[in-house]
Protein backbone atom coordinates (compact mmCIF):
# COMPACT_ATOMS: atom_id res chain seq x y z
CA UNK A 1 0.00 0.00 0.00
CA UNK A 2 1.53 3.41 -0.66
CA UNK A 3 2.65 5.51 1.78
CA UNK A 4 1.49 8.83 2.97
CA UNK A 5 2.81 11.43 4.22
CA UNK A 6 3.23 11.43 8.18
CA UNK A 7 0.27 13.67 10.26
CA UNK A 8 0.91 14.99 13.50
CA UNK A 9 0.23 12.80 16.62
CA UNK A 10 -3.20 13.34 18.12
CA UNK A 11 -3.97 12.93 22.17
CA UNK A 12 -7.37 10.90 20.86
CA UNK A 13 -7.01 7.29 19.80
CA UNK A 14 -7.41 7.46 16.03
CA UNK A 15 -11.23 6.55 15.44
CA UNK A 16 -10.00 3.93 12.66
CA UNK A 17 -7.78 1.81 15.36
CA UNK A 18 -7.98 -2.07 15.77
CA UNK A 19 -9.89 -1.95 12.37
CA UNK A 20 -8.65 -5.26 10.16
CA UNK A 21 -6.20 -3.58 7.77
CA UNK A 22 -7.73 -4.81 4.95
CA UNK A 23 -10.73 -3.21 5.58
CA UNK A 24 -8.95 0.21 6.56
CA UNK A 25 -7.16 -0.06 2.95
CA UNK A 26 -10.68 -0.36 1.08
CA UNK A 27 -12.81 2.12 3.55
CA UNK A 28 -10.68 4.72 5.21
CA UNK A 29 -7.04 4.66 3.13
CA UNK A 30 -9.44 4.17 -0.77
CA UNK A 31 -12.61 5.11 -0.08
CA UNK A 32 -13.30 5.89 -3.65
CA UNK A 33 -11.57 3.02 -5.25
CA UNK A 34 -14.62 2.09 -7.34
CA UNK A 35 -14.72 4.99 -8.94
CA UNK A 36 -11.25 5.78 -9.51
CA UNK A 37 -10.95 2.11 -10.36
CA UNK A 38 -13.54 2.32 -12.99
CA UNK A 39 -12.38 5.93 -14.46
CA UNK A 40 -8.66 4.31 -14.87
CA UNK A 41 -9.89 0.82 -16.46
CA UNK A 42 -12.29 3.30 -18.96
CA UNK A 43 -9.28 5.26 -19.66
CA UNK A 44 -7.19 2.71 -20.72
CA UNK A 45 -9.87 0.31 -22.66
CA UNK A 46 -10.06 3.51 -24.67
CA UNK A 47 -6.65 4.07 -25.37
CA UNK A 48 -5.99 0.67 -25.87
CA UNK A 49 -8.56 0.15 -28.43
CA UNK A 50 -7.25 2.65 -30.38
CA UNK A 51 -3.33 1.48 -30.01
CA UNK A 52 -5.09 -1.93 -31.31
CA UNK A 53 -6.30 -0.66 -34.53
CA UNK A 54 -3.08 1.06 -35.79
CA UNK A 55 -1.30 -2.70 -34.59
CA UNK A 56 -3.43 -4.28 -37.47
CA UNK A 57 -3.85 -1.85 -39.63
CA UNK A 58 -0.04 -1.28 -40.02
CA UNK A 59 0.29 -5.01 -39.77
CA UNK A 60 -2.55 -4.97 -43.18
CA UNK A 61 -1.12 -1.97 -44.93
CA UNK A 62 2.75 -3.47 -44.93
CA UNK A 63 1.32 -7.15 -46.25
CA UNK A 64 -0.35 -5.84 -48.98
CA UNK A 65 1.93 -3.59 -50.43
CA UNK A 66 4.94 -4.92 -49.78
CA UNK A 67 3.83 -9.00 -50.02
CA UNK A 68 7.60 -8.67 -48.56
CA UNK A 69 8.34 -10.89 -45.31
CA UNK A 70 11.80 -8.95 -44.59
CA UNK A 71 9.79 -5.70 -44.05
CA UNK A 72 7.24 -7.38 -41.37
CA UNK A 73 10.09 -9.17 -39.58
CA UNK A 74 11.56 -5.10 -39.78
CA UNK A 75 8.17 -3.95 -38.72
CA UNK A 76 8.23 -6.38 -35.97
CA UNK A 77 11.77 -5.18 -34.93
CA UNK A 78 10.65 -1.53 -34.23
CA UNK A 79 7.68 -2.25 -32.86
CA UNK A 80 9.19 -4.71 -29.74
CA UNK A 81 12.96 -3.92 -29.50
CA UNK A 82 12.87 -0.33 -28.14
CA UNK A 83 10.49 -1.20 -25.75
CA UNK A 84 12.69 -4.16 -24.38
CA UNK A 85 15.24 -1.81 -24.36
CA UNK A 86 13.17 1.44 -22.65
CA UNK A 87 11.72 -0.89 -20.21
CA UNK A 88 14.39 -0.91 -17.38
CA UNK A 89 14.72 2.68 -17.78
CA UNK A 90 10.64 3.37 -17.97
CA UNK A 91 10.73 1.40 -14.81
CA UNK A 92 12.86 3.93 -12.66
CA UNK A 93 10.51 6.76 -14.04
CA UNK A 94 7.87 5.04 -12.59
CA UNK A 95 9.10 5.30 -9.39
CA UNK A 96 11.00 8.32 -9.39
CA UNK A 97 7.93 10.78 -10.39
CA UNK A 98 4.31 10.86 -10.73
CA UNK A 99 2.92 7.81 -12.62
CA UNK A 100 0.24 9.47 -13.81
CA UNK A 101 1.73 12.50 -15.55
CA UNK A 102 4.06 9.70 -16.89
CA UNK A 103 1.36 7.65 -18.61
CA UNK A 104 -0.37 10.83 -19.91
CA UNK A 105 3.32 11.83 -21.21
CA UNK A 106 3.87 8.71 -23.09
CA UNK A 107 0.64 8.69 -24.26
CA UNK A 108 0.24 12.08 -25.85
CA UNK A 109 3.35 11.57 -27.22
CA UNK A 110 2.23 8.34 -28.92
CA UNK A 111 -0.43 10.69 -29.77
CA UNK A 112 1.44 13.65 -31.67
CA UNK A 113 3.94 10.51 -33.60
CA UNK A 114 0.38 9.13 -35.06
CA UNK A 115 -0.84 12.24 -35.71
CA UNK A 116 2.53 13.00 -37.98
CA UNK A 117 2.38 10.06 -39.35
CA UNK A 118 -1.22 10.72 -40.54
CA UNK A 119 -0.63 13.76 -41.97
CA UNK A 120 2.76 12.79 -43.81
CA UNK A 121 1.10 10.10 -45.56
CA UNK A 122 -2.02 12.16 -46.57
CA UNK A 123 0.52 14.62 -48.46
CA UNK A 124 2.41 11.82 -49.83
CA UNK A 125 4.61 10.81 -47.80
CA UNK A 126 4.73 6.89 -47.89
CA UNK A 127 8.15 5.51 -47.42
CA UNK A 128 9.05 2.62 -45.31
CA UNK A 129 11.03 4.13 -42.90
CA UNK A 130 8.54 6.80 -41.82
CA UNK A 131 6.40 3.99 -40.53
CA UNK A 132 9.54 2.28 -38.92
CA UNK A 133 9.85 5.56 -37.18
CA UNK A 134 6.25 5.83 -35.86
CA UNK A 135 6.53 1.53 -35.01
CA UNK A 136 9.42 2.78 -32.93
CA UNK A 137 8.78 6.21 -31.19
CA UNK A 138 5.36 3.99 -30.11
CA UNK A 139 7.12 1.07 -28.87
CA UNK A 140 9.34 3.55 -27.13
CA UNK A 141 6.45 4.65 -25.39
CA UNK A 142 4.75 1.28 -24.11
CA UNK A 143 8.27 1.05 -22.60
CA UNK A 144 7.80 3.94 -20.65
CA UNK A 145 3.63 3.84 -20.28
CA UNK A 146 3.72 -0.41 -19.01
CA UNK A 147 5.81 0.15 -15.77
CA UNK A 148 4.05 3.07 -14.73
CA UNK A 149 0.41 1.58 -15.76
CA UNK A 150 0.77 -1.78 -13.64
CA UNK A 151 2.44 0.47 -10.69
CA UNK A 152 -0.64 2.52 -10.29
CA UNK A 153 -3.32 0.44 -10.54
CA UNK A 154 -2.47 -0.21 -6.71
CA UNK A 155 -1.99 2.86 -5.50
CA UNK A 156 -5.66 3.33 -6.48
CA UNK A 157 -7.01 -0.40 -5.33
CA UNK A 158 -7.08 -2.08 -2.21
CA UNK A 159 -4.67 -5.06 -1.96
CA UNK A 160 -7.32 -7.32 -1.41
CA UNK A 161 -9.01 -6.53 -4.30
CA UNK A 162 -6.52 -6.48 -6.74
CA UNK A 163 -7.24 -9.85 -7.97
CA UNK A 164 -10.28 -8.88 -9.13
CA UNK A 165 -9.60 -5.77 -10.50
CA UNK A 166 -7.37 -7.09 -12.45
CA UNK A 167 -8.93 -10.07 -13.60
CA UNK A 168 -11.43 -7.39 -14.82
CA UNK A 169 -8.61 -5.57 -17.03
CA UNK A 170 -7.57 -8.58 -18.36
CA UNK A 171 -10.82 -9.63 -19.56
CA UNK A 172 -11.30 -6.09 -21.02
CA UNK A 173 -7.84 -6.21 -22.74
CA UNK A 174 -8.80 -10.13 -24.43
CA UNK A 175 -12.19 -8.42 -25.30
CA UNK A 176 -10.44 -5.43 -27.39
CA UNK A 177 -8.70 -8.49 -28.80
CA UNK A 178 -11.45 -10.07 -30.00
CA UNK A 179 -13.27 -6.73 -31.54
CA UNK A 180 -10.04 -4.77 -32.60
CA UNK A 181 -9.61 -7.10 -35.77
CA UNK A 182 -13.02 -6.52 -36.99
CA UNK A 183 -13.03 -3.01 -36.40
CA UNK A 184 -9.78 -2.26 -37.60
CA UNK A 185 -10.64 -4.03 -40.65
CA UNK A 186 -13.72 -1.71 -40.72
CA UNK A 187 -12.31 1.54 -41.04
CA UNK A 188 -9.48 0.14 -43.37
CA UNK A 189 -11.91 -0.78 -46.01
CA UNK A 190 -14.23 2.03 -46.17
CA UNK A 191 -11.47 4.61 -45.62
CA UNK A 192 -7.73 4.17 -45.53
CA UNK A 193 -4.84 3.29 -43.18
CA UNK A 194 -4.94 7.71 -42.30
CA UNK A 195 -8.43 7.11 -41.26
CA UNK A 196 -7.63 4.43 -38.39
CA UNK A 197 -4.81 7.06 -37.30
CA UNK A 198 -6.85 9.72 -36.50
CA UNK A 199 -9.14 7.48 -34.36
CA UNK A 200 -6.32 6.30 -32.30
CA UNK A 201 -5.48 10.17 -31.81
CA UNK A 202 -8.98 10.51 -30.72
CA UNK A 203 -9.16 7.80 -28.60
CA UNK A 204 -5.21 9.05 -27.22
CA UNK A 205 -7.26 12.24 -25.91
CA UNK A 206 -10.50 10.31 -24.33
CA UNK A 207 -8.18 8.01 -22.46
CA UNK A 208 -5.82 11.22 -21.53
CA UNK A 209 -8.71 13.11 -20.29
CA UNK A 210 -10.20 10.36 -18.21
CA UNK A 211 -6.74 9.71 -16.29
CA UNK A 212 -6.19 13.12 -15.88
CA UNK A 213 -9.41 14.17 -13.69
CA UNK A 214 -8.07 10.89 -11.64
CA UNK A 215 -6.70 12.09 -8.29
CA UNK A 216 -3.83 9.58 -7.13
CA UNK A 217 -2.02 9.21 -3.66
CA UNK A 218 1.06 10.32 -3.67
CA UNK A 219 4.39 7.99 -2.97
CA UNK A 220 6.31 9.26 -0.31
CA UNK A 221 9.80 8.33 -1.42
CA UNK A 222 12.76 6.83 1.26
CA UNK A 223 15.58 9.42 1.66
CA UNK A 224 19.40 7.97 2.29
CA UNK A 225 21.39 10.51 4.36
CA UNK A 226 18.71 12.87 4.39
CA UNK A 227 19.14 13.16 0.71
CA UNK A 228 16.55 12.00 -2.55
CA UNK A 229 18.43 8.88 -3.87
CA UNK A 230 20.01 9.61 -7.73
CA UNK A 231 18.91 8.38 -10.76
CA UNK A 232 21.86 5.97 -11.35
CA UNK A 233 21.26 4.56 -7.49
CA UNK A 234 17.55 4.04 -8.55
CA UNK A 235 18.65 2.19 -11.70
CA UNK A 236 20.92 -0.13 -9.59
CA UNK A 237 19.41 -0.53 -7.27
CA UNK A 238 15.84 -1.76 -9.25
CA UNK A 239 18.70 -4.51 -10.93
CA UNK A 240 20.12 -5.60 -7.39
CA UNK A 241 16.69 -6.00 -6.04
CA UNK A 242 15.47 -8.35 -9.42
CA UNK A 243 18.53 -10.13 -9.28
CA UNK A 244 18.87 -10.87 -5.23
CA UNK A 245 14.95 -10.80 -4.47
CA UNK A 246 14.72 -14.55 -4.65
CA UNK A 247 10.78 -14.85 -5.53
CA UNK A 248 10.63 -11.88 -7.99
CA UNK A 249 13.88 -13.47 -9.85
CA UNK A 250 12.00 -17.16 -9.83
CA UNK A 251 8.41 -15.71 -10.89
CA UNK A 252 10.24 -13.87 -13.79
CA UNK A 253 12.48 -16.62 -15.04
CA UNK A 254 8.92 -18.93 -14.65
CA UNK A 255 7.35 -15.83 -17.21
CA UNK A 256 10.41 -15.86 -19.68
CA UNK A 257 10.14 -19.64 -19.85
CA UNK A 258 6.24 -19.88 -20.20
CA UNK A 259 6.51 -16.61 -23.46
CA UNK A 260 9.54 -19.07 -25.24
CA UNK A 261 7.72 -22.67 -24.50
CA UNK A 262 4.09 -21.63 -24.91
CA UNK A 263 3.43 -18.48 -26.12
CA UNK A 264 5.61 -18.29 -29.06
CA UNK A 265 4.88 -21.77 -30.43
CA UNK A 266 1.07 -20.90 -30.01
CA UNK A 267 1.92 -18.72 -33.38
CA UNK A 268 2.41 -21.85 -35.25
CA UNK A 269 -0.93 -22.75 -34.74
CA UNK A 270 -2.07 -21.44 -38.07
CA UNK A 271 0.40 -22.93 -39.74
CA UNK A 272 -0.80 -26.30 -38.29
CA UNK A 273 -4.76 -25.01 -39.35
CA UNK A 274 -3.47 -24.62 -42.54
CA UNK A 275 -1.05 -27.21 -42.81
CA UNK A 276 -3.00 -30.24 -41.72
CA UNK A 277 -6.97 -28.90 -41.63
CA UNK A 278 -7.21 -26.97 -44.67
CA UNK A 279 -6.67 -23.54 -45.86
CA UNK A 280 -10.19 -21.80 -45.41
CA UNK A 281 -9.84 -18.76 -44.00
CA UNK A 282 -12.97 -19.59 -41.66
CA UNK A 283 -10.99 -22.38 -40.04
CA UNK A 284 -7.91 -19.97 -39.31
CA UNK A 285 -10.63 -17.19 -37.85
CA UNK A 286 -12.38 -19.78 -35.56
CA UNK A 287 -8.85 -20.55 -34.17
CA UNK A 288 -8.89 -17.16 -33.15
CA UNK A 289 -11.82 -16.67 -31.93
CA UNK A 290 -11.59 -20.39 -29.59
CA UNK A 291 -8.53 -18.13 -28.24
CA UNK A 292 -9.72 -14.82 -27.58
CA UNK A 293 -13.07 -16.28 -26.26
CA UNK A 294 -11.41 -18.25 -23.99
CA UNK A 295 -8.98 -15.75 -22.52
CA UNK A 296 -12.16 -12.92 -22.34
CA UNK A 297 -14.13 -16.13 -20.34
CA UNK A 298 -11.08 -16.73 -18.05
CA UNK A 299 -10.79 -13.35 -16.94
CA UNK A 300 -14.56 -12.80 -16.25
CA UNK A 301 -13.93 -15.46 -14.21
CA UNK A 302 -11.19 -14.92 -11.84
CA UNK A 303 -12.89 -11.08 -11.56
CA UNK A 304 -16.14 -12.78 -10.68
CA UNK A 305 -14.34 -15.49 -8.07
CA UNK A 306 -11.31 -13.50 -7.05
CA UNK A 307 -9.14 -16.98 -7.24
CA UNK A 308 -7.21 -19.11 -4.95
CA UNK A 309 -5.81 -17.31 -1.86
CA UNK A 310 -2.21 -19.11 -2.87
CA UNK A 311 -1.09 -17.36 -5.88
CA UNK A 312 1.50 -19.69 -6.97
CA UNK A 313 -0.26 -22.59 -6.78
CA UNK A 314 -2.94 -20.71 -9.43
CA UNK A 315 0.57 -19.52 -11.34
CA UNK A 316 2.12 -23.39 -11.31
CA UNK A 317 -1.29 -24.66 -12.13
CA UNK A 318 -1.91 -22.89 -14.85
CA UNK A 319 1.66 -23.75 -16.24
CA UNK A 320 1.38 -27.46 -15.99
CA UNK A 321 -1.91 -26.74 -17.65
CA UNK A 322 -0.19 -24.93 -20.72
CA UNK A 323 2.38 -27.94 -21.14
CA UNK A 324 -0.61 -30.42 -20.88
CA UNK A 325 -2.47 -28.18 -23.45
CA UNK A 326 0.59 -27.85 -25.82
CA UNK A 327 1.00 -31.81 -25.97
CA UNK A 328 -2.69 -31.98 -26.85
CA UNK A 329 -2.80 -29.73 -29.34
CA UNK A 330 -0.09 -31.42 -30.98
CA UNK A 331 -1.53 -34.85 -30.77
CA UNK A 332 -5.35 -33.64 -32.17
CA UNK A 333 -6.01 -35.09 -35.27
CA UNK A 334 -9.83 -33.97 -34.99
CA UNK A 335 -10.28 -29.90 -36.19
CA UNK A 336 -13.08 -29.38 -33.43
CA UNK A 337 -10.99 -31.06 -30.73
CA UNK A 338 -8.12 -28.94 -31.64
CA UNK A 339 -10.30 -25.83 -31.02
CA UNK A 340 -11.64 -27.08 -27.85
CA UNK A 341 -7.75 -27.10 -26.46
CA UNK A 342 -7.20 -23.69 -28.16
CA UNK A 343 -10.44 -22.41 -26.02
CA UNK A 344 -8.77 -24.34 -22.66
CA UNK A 345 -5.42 -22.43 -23.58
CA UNK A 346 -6.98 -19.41 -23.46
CA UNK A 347 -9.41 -19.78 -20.64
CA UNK A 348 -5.94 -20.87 -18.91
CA UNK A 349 -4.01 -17.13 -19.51
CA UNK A 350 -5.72 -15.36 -17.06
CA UNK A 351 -5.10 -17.55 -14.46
CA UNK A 352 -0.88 -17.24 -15.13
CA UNK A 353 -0.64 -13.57 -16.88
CA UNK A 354 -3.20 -11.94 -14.58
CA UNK A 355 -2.25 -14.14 -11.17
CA UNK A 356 1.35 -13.02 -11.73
CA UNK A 357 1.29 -9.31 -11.96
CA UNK A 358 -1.10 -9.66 -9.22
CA UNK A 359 1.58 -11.40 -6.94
CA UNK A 360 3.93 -8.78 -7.72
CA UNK A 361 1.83 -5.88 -7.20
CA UNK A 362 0.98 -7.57 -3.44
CA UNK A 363 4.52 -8.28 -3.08
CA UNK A 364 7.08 -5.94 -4.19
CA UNK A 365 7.17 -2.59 -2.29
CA UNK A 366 5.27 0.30 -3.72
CA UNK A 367 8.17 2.01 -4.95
CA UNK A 368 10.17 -0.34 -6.52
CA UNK A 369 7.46 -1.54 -8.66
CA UNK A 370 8.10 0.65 -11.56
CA UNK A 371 11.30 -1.00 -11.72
CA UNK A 372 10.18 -4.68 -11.62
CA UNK A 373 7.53 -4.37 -14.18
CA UNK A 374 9.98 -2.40 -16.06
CA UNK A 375 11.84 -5.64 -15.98
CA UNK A 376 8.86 -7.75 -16.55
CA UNK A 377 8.42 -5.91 -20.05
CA UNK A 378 11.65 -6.61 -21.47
CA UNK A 379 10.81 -10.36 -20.16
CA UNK A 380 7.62 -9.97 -22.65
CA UNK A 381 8.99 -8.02 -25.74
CA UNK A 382 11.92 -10.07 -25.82
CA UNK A 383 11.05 -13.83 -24.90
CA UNK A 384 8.25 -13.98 -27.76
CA UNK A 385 10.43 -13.12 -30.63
CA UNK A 386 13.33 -15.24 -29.08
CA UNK A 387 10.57 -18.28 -29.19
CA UNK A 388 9.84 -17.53 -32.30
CA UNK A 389 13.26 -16.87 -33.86
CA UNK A 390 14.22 -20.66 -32.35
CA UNK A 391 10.68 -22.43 -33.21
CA UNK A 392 9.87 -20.52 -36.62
CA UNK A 393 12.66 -22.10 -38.74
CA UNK A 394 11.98 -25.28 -36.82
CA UNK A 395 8.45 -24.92 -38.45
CA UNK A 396 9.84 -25.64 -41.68
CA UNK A 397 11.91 -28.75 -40.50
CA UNK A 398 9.76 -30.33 -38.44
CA UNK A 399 6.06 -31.05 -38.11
CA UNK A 400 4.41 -27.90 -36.20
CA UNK A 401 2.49 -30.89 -33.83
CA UNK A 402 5.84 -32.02 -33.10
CA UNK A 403 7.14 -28.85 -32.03
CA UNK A 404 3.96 -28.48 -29.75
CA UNK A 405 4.41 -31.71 -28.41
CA UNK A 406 8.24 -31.50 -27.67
CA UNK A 407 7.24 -27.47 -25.94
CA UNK A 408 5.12 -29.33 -24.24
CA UNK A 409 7.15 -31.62 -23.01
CA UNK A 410 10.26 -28.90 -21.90
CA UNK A 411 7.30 -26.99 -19.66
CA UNK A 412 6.81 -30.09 -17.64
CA UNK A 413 10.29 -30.25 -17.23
CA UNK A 414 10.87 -26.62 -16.55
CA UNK A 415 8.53 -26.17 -14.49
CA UNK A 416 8.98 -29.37 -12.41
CA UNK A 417 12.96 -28.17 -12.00
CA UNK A 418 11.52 -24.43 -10.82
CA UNK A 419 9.30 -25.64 -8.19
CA UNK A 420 12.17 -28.18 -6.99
CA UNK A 421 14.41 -25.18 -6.44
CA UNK A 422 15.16 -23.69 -3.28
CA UNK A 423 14.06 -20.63 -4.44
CA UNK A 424 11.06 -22.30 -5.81
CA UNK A 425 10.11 -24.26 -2.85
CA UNK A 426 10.27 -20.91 -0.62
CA UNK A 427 8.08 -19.40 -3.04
CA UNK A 428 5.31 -21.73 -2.23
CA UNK A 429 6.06 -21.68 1.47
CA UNK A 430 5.13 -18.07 1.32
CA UNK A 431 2.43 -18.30 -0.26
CA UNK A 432 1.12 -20.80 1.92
CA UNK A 433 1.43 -18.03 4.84
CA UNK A 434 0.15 -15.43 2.92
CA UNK A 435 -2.97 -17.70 2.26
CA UNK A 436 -3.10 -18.61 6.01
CA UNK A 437 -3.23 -15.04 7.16
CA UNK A 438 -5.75 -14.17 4.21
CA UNK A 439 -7.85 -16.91 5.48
């Protein structure tokens, strides 16, 4: 919970005293959580929804008039490797000013490079690298927005109900999954690639204007000597504590391995629709959609429950689940059974993604978690594409069920070696305790 500044001592026993402390951090610390809760969530469904549609409709616009594959691996170069790079750096921001002025920073900026870009290429200007530009000054700022977006959302939410809240985001988030495509596709159609750029602009400005009549506590930072600690001491300091904070160094390792094993072979699954089920494009779409429904389902669901009180046993749980999942999928020689594990893969994301920032948000101190989400970022935008660069070109070797199988396969093992650790083993012992006093 953040921390406030100190009052002066009063003679009279505080009228809040022997309250539980979870029910002094909902009722007398966030009494408007709700609210602020929902006004933040709006904001960034907004914003998010717009970010969505330029994603595809770049994505569209370079595959159909290039037809080139070196320009989208390009494309996908911008667009992830200056955030992996910004993130460690984003994360320090986070915690060294005010998150909010930070996200509506990054943001508007994102805002004016889309803007640009709209009005270059309505006076002609088309080249490639313009775009590469844009793909990175964006990615640049989803470096800097991430840490800063997952370090608020508790300063405005009880710890208890974090869970939920977040469980709520997440089904939002798989929900603008679901209807970005379509709408993206939309506006692309029946007006051009400018078009879906100015609606992310507008939608840039909704989501700014919503966070900014949000009124956030304020972080009361730890002095050293009397004295604000530097930059560069904030910088190593967020590395030390990754690297020596045993449970925060095993839960990100666990993420890294869980983006390479299941999330980047999960790509391939088209190429198995297409490869062994046919080439319709209604078969590739319903793979989608067995996806995306599941995830939005999962999500409504740990909102709606609020899920285990012992975190890592959801988090482990729903990684044996993936390697169980991958090994099916591989071994489904029935289309409609194949979607059915493709819908249980999805349901199943929630329960690790959502469960996991949870954990860290109740765990790490509130001012060091710009820093570790800053390092849970580069975990993200650089696992994926290092799955992909080792299972892609093993796509064309090997049989993509094989490649699901043998992922599957390495989870088990992973996984079984992380929970045998020391590190791994204390992980769950805490959790245990956590649950016990939760209880």
């Amino acid at each position: 919970m953040p921390e406030h500044e100190p009052s002066a001592p009063s003679a009279d026993p505080s009228p809040h005293e022997g309250i539980d402390p979870e029910v002094r951090d909902a009722v007398v610390d966030k009494p408007t959580w709700r609210r602020d809760a929902a006004v933040f969530l709006s904001g960034q469904t907004v914003s998010l929804f717009g970010s969505m549609l330029v994603q595809y409709a770049i994505m569209w616009h370079l595959t159909l008039v290039t037809k080139s594959g070196s320009v989208m691996a390009l494309a996908s170069l911008f667009g992830f490797l200056p955030q992996a790079v910004v993130s460690i750096f984003g994360g320090v921001w986070a915690d060294r000013l005010d998150r909010k002025k930070l996200i509506i920073a990054a943001d508007s900026a994102i805002a004016v490079t889309t803007l640009a870009l709209a009005l270059l290429m309505l006076s002609g200007r088309d080249e490639l690298w313009l775009i590469y530009a844009a793909l990175a000054i964006r990615s640049i700022g989803a470096g800097i927005q991430m840490p800063a977006v997952s370090a608020l959302l508790p300063q405005i939410v009880p710890t208890e109900k974090l869970m939920r809240v977040n469980g709520i985001n997440g089904t939002i988030q798989s929900t603008m999954m679901l209807l970005a495509p379509a709408a993206a596709a939309a506006v692309y159609a029946s007006a051009s690639i400018e078009a879906v750029f100015f609606v992310d602009v507008a939608t840039a400005v909704i989501g700014i204007a919503l966070l900014a009549s949000l009124r956030v506590p304020r972080l009361v930072r730890q002095l050293v000597d009397g004295a604000p600690v530097g930059y560069f001491d904030d910088l190593v300091g967020g590395v030390r504590y990754v690297v020596t904070h045993p449970f925060v160094r095993w839960l990100l390792v666990l993420f890294g391995v869980v983006f390479v094993l299941t999330v980047a072979p999960s790509y391939l699954t088209p190429l198995m629709v297409v490869r062994t089920f046919g080439e319709e494009v209604w078969k590739l779409t319903v793979n989608e959609l067995a996806f995306s429904i599941g995830m939005i389902l999962g999500g409504a669901l740990l909102a709606t429950w609020g899920g285990l009180k012992n975190r890592i046993t959801m988090i482990v749980g729903a990684t044996f689940a993936f390697g169980g999942l991958s090994i099916a999928l591989g071994l489904s020689t029935n289309m409609w059974v194949f979607f059915g594990f493709m819908f249980l893969v999805g349901l199943a994301v929630p329960f690790f993604s959502t469960t996991s920032m949870t954990v860290l948000q109740e765990t790490v101190e509130p001012e060091r978690q710009g820093r570790v989400f800053g390092f849970v970022g580069i975990v993200m935008a650089v696992a994926m594409p290092l799955g992909m660069v080792i299972f892609g070109p093993l796509a064309d070797v090997f049989s993509v069920e094989l490649l699901l199988v043998a992922a599957g396969i390495l989870t088990f093992v992973v996984v079984t070696a992380a929970i045998a650790m020391p590190a791994g083993r204390r992980a769950m012992a805490a959790a245990h305790a956590r649950s016990q006093s939760r209880a």
